[in-house]
PDB file of N, CA and C in Angstrom:
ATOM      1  N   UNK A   1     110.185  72.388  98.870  1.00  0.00           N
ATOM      2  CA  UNK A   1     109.096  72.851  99.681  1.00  0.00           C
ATOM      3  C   UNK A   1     109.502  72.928 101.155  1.00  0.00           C
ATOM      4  N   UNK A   2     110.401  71.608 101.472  1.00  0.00           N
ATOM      5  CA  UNK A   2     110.795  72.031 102.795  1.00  0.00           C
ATOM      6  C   UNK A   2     111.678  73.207 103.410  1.00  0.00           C
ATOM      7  N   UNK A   3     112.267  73.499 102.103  1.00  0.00           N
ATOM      8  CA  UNK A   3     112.949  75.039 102.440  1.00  0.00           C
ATOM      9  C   UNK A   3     112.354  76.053 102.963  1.00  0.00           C
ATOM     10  N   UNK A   4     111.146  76.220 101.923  1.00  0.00           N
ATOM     11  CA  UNK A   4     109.866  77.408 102.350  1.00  0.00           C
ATOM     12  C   UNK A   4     108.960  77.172 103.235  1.00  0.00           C
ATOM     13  N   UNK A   5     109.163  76.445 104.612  1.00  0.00           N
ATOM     14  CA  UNK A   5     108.616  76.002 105.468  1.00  0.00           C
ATOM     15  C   UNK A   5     109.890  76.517 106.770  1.00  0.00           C
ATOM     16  N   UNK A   6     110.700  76.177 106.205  1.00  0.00           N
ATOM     17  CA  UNK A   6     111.655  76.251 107.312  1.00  0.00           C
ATOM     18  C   UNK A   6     112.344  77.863 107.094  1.00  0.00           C
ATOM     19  N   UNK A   7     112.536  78.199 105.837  1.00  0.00           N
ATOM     20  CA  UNK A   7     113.617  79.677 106.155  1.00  0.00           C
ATOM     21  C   UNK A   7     112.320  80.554 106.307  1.00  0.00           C
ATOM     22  N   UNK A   8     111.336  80.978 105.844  1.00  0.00           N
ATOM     23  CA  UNK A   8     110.198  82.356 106.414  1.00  0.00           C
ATOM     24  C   UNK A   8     110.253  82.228 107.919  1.00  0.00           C
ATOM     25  N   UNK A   9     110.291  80.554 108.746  1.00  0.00           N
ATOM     26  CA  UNK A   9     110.251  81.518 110.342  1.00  0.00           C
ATOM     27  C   UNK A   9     111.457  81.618 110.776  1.00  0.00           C
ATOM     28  N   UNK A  10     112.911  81.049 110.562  1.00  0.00           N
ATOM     29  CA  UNK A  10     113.902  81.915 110.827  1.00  0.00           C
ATOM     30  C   UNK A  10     114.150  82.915 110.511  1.00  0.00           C
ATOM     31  N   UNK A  11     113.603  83.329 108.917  1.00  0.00           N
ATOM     32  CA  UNK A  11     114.555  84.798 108.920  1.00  0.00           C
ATOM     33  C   UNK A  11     113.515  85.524 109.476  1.00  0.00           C
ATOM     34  N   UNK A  12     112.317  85.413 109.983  1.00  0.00           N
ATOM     35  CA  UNK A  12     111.322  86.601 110.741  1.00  0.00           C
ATOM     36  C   UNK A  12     111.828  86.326 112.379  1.00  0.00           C
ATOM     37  N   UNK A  13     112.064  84.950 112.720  1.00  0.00           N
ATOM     38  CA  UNK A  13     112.453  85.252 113.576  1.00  0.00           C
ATOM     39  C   UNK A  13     113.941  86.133 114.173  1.00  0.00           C
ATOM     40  N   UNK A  14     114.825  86.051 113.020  1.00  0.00           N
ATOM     41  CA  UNK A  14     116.312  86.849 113.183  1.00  0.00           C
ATOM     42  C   UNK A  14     115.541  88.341 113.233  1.00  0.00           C
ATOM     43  N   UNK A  15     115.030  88.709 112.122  1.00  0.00           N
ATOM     44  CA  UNK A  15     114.109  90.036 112.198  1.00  0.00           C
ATOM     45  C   UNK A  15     113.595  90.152 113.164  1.00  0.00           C
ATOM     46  N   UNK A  16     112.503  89.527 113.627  1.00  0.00           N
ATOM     47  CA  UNK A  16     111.827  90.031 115.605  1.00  0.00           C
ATOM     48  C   UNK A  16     113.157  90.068 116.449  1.00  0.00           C
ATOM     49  N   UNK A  17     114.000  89.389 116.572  1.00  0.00           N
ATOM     50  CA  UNK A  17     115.222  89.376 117.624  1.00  0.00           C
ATOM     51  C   UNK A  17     115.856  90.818 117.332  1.00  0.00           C
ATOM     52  N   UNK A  18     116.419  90.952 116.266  1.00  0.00           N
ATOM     53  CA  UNK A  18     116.534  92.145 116.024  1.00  0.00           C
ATOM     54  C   UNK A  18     115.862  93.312 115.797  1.00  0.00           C
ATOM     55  N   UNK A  19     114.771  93.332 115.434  1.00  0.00           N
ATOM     56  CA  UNK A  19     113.793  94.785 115.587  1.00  0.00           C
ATOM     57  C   UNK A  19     113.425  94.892 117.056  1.00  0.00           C
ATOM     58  N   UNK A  20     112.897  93.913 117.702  1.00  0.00           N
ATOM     59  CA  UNK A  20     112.795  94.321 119.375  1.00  0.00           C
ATOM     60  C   UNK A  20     113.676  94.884 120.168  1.00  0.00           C
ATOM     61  N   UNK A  21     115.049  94.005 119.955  1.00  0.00           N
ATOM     62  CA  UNK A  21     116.172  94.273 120.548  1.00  0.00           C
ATOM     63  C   UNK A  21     116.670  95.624 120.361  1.00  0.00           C
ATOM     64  N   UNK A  22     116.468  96.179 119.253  1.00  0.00           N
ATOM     65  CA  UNK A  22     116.733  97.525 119.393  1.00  0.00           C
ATOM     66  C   UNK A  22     115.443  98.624 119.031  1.00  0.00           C
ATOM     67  N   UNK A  23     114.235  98.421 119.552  1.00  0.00           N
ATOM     68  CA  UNK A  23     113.197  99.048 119.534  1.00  0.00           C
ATOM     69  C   UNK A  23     113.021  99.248 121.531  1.00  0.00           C
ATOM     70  N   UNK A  24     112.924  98.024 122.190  1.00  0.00           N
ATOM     71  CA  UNK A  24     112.213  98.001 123.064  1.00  0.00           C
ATOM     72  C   UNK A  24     113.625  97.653 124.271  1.00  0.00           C
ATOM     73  N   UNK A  25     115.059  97.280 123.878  1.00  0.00           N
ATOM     74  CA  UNK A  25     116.263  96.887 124.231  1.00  0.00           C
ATOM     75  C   UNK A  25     116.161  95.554 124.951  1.00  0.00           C
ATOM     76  N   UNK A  26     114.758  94.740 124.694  1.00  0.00           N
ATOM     77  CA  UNK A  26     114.584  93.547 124.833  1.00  0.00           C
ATOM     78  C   UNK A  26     113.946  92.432 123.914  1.00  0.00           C
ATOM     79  N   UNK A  27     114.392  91.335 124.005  1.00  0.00           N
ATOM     80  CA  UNK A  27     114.021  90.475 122.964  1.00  0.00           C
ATOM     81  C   UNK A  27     112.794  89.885 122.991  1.00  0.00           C
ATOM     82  N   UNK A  28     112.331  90.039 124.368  1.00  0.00           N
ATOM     83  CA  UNK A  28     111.036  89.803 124.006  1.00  0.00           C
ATOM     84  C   UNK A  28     110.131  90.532 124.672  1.00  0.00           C
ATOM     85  N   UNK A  29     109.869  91.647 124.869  1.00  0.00           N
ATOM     86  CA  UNK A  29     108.957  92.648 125.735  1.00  0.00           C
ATOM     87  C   UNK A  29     107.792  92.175 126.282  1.00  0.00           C
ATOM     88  N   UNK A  30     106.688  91.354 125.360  1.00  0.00           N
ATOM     89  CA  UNK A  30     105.506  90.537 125.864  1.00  0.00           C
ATOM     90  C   UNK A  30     105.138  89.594 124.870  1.00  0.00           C
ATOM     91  N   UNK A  31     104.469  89.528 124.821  1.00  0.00           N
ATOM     92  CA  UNK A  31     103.469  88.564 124.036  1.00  0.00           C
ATOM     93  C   UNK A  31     102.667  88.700 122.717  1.00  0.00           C
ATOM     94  N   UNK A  32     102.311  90.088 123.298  1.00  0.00           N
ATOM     95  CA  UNK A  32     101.169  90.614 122.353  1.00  0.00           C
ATOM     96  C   UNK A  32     102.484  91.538 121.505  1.00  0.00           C
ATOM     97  N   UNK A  33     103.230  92.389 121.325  1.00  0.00           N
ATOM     98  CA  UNK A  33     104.883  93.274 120.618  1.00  0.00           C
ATOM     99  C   UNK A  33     104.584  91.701 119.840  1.00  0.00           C
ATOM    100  N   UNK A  34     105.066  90.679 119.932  1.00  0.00           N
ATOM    101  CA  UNK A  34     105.978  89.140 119.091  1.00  0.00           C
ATOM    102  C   UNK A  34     104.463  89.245 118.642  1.00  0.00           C
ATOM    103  N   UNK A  35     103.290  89.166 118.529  1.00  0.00           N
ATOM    104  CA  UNK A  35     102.283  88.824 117.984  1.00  0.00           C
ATOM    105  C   UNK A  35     102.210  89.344 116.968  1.00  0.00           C
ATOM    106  N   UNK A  36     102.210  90.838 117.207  1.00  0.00           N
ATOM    107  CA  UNK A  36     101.778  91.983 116.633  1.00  0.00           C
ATOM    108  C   UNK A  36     102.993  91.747 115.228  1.00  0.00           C
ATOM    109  N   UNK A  37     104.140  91.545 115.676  1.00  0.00           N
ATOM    110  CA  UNK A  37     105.073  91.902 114.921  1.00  0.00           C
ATOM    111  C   UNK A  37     104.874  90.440 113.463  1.00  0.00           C
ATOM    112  N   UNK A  38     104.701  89.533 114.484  1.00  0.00           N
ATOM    113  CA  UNK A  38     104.449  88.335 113.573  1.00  0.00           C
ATOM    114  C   UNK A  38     103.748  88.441 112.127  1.00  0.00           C
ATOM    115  N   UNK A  39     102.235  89.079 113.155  1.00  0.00           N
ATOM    116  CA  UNK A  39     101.391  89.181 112.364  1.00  0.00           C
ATOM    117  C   UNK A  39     101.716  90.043 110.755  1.00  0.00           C
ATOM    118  N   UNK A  40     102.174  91.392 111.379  1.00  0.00           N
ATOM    119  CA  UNK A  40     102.813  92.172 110.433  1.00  0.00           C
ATOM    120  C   UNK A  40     103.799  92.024 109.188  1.00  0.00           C
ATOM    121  N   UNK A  41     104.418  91.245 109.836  1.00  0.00           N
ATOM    122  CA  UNK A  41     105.498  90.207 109.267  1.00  0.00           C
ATOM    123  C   UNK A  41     104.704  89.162 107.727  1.00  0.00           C
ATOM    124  N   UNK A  42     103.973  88.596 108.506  1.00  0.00           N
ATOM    125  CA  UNK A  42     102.905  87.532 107.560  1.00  0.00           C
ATOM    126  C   UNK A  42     102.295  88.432 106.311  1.00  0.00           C
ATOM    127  N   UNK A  43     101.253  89.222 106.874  1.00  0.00           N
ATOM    128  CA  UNK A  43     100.409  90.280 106.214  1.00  0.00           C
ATOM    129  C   UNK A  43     101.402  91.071 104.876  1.00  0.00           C
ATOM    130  N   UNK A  44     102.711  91.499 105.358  1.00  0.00           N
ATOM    131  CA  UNK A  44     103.074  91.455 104.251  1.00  0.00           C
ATOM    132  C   UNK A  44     103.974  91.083 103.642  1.00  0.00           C
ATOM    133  N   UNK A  45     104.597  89.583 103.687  1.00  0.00           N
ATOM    134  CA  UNK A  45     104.617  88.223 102.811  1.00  0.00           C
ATOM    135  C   UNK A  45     103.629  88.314 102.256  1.00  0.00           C
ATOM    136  N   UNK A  46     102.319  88.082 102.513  1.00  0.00           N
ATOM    137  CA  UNK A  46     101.058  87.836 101.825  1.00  0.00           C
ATOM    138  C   UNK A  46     100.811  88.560 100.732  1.00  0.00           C
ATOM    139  N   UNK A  47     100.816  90.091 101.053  1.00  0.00           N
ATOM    140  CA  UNK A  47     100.369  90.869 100.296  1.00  0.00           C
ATOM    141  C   UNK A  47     101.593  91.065  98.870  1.00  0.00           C
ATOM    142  N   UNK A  48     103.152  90.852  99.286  1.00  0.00           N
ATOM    143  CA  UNK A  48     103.876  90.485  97.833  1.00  0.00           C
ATOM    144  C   UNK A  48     103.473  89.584  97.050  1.00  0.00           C
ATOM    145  N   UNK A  49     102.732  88.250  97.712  1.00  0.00           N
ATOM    146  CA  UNK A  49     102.735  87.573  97.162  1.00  0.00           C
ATOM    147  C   UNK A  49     101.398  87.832  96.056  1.00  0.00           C
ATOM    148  N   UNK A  50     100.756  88.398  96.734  1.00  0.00           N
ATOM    149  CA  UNK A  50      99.319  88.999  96.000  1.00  0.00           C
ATOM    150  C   UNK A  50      99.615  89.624  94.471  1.00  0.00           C
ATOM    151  N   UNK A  51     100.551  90.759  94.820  1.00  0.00           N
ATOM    152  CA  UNK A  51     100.478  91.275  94.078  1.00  0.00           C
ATOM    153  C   UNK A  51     102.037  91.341  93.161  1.00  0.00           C
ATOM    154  N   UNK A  52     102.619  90.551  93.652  1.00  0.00           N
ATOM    155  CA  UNK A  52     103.787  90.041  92.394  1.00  0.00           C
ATOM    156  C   UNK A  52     104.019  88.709  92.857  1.00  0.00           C
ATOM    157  N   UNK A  53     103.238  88.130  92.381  1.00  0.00           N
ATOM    158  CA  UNK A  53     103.472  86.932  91.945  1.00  0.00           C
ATOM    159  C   UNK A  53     104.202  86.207  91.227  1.00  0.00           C
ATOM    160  N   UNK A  54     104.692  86.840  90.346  1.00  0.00           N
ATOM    161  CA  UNK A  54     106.286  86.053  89.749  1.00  0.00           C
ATOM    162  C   UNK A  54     107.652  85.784  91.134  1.00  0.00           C
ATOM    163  N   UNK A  55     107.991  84.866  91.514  1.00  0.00           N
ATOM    164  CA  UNK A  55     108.649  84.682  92.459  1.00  0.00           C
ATOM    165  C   UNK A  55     110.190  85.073  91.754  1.00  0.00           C
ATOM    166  N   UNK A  56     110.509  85.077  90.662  1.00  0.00           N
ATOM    167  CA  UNK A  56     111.451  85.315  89.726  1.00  0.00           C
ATOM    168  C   UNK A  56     112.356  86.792  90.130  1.00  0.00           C
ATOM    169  N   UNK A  57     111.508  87.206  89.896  1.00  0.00           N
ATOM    170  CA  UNK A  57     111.246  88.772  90.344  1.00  0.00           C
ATOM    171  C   UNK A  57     111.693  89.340  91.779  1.00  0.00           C
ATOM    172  N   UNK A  58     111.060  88.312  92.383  1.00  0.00           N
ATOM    173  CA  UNK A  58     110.956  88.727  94.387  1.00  0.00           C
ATOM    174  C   UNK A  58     112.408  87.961  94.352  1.00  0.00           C
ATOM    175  N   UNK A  59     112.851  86.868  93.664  1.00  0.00           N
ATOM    176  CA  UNK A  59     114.333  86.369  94.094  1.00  0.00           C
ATOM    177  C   UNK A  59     115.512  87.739  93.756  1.00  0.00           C
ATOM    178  N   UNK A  60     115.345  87.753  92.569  1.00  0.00           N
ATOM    179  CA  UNK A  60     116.125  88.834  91.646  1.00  0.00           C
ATOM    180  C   UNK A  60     116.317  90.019  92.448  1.00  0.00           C
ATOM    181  N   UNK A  61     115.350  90.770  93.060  1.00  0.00           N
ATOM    182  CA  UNK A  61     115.516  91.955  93.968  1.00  0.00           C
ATOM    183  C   UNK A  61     115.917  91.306  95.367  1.00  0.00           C
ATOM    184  N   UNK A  62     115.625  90.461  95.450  1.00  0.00           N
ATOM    185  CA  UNK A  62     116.041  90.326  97.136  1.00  0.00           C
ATOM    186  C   UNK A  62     117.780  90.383  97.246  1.00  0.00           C
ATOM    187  N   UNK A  63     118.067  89.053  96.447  1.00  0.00           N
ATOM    188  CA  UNK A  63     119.418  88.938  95.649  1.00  0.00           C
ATOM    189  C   UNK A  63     120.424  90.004  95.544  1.00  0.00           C
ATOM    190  N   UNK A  64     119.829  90.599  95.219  1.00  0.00           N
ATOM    191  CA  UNK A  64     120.725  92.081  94.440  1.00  0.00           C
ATOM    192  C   UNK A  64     120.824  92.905  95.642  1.00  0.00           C
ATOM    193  N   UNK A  65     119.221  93.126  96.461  1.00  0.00           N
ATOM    194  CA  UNK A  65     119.892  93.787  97.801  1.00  0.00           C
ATOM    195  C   UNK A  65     120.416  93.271  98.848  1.00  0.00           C
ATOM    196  N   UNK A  66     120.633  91.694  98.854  1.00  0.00           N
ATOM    197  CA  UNK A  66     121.258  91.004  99.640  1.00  0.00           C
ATOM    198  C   UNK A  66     122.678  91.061  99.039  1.00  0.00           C
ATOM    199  N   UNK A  67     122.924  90.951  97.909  1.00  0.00           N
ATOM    200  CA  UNK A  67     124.351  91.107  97.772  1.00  0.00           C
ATOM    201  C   UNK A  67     124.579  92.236  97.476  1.00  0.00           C
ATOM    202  N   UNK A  68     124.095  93.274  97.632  1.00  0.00           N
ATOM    203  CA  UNK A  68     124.512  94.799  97.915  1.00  0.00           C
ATOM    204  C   UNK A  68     124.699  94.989  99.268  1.00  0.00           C
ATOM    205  N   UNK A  69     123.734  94.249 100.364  1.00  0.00           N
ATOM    206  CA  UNK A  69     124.210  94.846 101.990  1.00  0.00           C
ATOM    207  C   UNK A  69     125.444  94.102 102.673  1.00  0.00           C
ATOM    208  N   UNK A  70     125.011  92.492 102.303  1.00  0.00           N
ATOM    209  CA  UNK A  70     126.085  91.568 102.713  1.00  0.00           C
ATOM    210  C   UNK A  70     127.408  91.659 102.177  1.00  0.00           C
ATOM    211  N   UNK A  71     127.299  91.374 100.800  1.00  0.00           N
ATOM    212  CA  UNK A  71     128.456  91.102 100.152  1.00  0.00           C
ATOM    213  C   UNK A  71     129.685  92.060  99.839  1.00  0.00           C
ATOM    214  N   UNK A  72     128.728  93.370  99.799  1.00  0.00           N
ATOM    215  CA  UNK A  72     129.645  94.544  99.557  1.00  0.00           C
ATOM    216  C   UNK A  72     129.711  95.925 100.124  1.00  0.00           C
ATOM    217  N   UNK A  73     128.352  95.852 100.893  1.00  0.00           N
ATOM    218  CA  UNK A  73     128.727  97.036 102.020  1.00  0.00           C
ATOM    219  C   UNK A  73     129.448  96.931 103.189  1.00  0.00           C
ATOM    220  N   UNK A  74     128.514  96.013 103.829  1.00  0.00           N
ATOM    221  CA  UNK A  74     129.001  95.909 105.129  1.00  0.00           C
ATOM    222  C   UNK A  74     130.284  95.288 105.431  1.00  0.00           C
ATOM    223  N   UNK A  75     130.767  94.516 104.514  1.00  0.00           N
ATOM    224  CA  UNK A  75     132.072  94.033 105.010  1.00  0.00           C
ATOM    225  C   UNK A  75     133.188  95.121 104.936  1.00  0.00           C
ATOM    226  N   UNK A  76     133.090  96.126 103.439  1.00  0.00           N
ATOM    227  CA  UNK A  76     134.052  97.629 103.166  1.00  0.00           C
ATOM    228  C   UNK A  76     133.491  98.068 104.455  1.00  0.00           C
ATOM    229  N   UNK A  77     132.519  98.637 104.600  1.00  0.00           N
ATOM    230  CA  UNK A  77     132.094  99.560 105.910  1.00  0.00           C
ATOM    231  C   UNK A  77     132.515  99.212 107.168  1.00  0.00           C
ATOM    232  N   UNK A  78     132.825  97.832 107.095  1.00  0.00           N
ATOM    233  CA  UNK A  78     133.149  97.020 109.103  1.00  0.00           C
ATOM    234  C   UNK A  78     134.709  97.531 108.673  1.00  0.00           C
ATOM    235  N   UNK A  79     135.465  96.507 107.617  1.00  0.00           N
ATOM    236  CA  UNK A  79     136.839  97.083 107.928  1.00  0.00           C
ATOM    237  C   UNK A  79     137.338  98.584 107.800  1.00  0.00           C
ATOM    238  N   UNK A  80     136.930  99.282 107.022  1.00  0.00           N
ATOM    239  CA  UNK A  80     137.517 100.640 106.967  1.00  0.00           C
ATOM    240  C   UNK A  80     137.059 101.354 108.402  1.00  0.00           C
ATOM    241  N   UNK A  81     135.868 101.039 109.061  1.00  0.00           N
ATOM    242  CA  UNK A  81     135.869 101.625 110.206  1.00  0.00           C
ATOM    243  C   UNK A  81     136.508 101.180 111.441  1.00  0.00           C
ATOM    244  N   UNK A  82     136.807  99.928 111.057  1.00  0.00           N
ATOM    245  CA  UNK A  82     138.215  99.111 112.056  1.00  0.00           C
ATOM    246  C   UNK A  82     139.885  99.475 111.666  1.00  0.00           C
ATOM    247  N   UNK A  83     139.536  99.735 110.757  1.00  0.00           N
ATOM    248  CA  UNK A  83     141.302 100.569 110.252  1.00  0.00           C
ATOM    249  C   UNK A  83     141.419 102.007 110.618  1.00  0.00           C
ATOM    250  N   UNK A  84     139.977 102.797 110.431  1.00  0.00           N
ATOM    251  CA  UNK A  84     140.343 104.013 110.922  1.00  0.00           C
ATOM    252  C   UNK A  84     140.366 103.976 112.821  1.00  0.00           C
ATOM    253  N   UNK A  85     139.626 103.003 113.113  1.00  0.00           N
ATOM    254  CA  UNK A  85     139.655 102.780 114.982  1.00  0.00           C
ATOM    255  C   UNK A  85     140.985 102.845 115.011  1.00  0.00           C
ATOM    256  N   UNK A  86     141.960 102.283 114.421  1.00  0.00           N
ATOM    257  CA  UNK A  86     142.962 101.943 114.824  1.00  0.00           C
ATOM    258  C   UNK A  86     144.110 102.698 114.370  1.00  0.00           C
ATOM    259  N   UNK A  87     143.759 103.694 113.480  1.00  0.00           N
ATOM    260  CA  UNK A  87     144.248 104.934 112.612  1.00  0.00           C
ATOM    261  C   UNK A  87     145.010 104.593 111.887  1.00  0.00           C
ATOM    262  N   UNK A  88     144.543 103.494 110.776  1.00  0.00           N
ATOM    263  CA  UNK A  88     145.149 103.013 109.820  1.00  0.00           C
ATOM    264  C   UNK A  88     144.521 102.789 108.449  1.00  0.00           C
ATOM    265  N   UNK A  89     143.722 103.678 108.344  1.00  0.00           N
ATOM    266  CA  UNK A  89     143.013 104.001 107.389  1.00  0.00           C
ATOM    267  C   UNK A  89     143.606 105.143 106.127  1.00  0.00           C
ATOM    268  N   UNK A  90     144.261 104.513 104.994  1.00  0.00           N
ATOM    269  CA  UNK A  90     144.677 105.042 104.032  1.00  0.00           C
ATOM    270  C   UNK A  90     143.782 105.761 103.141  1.00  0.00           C
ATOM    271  N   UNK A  91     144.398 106.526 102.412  1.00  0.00           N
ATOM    272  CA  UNK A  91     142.865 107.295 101.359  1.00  0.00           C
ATOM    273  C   UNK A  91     142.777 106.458 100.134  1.00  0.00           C
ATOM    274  N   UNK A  92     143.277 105.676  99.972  1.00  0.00           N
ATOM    275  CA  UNK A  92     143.550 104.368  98.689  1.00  0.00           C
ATOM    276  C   UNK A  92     142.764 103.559  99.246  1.00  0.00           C
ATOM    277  N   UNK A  93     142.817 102.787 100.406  1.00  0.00           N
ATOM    278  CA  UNK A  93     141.829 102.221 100.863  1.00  0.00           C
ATOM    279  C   UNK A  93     140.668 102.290 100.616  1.00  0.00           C
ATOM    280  N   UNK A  94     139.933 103.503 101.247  1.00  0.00           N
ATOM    281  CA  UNK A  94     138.781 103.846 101.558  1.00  0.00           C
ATOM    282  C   UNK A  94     138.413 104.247  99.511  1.00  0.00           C
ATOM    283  N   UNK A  95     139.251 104.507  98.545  1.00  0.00           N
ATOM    284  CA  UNK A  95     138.807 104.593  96.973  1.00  0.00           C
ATOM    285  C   UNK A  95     138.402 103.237  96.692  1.00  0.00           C
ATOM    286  N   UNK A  96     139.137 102.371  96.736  1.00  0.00           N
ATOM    287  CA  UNK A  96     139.223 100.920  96.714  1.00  0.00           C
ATOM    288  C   UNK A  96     137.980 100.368  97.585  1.00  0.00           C
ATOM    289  N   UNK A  97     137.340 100.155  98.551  1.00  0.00           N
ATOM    290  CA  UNK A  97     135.892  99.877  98.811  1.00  0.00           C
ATOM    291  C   UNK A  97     135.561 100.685  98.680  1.00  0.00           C
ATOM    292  N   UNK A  98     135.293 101.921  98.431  1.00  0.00           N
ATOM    293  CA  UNK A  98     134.292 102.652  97.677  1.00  0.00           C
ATOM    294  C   UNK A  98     133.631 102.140  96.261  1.00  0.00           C
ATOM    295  N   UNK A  99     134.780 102.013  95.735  1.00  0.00           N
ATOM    296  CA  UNK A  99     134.962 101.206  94.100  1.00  0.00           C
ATOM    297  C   UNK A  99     133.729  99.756  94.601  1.00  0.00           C
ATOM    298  N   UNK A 100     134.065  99.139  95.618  1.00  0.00           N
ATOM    299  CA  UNK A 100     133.468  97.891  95.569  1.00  0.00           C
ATOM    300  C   UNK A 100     132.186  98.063  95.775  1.00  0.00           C
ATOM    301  N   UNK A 101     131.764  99.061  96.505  1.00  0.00           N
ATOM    302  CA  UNK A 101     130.630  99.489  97.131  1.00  0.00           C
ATOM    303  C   UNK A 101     129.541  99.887  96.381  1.00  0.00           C
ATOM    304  N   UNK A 102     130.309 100.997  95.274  1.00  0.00           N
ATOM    305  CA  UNK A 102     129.692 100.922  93.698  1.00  0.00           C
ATOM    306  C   UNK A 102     129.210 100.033  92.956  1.00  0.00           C
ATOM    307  N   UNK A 103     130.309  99.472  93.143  1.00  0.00           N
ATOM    308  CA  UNK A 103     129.961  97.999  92.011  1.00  0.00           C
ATOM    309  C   UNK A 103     128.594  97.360  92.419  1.00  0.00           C
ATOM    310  N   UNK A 104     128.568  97.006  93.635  1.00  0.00           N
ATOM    311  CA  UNK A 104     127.152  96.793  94.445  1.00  0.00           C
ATOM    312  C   UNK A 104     125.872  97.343  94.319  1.00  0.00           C
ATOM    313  N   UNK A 105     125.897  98.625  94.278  1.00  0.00           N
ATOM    314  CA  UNK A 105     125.691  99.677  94.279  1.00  0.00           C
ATOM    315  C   UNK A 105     124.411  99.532  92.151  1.00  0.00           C
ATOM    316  N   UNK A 106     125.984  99.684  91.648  1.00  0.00           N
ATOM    317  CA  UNK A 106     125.741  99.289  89.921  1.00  0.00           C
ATOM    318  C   UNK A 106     124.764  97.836  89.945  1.00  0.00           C
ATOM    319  N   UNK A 107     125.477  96.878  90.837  1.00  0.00           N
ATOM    320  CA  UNK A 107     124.691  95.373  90.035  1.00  0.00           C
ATOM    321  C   UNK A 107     122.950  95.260  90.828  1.00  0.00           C
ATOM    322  N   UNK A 108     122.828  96.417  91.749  1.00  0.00           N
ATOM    323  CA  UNK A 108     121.110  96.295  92.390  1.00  0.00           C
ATOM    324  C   UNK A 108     120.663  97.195  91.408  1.00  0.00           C
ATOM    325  N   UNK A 109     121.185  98.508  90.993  1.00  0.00           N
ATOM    326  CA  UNK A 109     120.327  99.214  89.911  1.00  0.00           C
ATOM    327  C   UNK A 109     120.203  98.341  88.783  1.00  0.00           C
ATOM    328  N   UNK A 110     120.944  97.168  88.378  1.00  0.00           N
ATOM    329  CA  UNK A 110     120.729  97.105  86.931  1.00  0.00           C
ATOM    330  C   UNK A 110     119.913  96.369  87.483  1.00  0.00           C
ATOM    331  N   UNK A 111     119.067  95.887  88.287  1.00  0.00           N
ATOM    332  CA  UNK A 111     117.923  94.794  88.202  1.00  0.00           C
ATOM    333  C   UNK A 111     116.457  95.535  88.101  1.00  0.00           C
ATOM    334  N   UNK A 112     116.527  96.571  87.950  1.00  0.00           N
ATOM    335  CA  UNK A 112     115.110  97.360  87.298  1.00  0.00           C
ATOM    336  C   UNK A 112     115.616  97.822  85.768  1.00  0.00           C
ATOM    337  N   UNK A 113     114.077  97.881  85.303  1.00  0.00           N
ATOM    338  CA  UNK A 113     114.168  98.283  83.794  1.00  0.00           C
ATOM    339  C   UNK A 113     114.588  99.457  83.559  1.00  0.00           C
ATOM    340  N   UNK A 114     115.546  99.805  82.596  1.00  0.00           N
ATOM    341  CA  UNK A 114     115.569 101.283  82.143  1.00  0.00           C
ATOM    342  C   UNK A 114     115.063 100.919  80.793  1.00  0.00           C
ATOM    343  N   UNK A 115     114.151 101.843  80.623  1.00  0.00           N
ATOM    344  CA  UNK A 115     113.675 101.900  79.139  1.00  0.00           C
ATOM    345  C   UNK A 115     113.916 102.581  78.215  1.00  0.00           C
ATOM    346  N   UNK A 116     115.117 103.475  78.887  1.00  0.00           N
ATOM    347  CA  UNK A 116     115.703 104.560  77.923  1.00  0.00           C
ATOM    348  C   UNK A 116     117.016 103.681  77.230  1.00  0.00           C
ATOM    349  N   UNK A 117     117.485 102.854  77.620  1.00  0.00           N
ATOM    350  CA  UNK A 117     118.570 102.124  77.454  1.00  0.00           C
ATOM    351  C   UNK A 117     118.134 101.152  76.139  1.00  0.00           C
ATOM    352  N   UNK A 118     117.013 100.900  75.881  1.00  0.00           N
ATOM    353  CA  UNK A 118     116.620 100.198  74.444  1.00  0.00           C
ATOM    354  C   UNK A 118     116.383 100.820  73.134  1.00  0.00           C
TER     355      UNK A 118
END
């Protein structure tokens, strides 16, 4: 329980730092922007929770697009665009995280139903 007390206002707060910061090019514009955004923020937490209530579910998709952005995009995407900065970007390379990127790509689709597949 103390987890779910403590990670909803960091990761909204990493989210406000970052949506302001590049909405308004400041982190905190006023009072009422961080309110507004808060609020927004809450409202819909709330409303997933309303209406999918299996937390099973909300882990499983988060998961899958967390280890689709973290795990396997962005790290292929940072280095291949640091190899080509530096014009060392092979075409084997760029097949090779592509390949990984897929794979990522493959393990977030398989977390919805296909019903043609039964």
């Amino acid at each position: 329980m103390f987890q779910l007390f403590t990670a909803m206002p960091l990761n909204a707060y990493v989210f406000r730092i970052q949506l302001l910061h590049f909405v308004f090019n400041n982190i905190y514009p006023s009072w009422i922007h961080v309110m507004v955004l808060n609020v927004f923020v809450v409202v819909v937490c709330v409303l997933i929770a309303i209406f999918m209530p299996e937390v099973g579910t909300i882990v499983k998709f988060t998961g899958a697009f967390g280890g689709l952005a973290y795990i396997t995009t962005l790290p292929a995407l940072v280095y291949m665009f640091h190899r080509r900065k530096q014009g060392q970007l092979r075409w084997y390379s760029v097949v090779i995280h592509c390949l990984i990127i897929s794979f990522g790509v493959l393990n977030f689709l398989a977390q919805f139903p296909w019903p043609f597949l039964n």
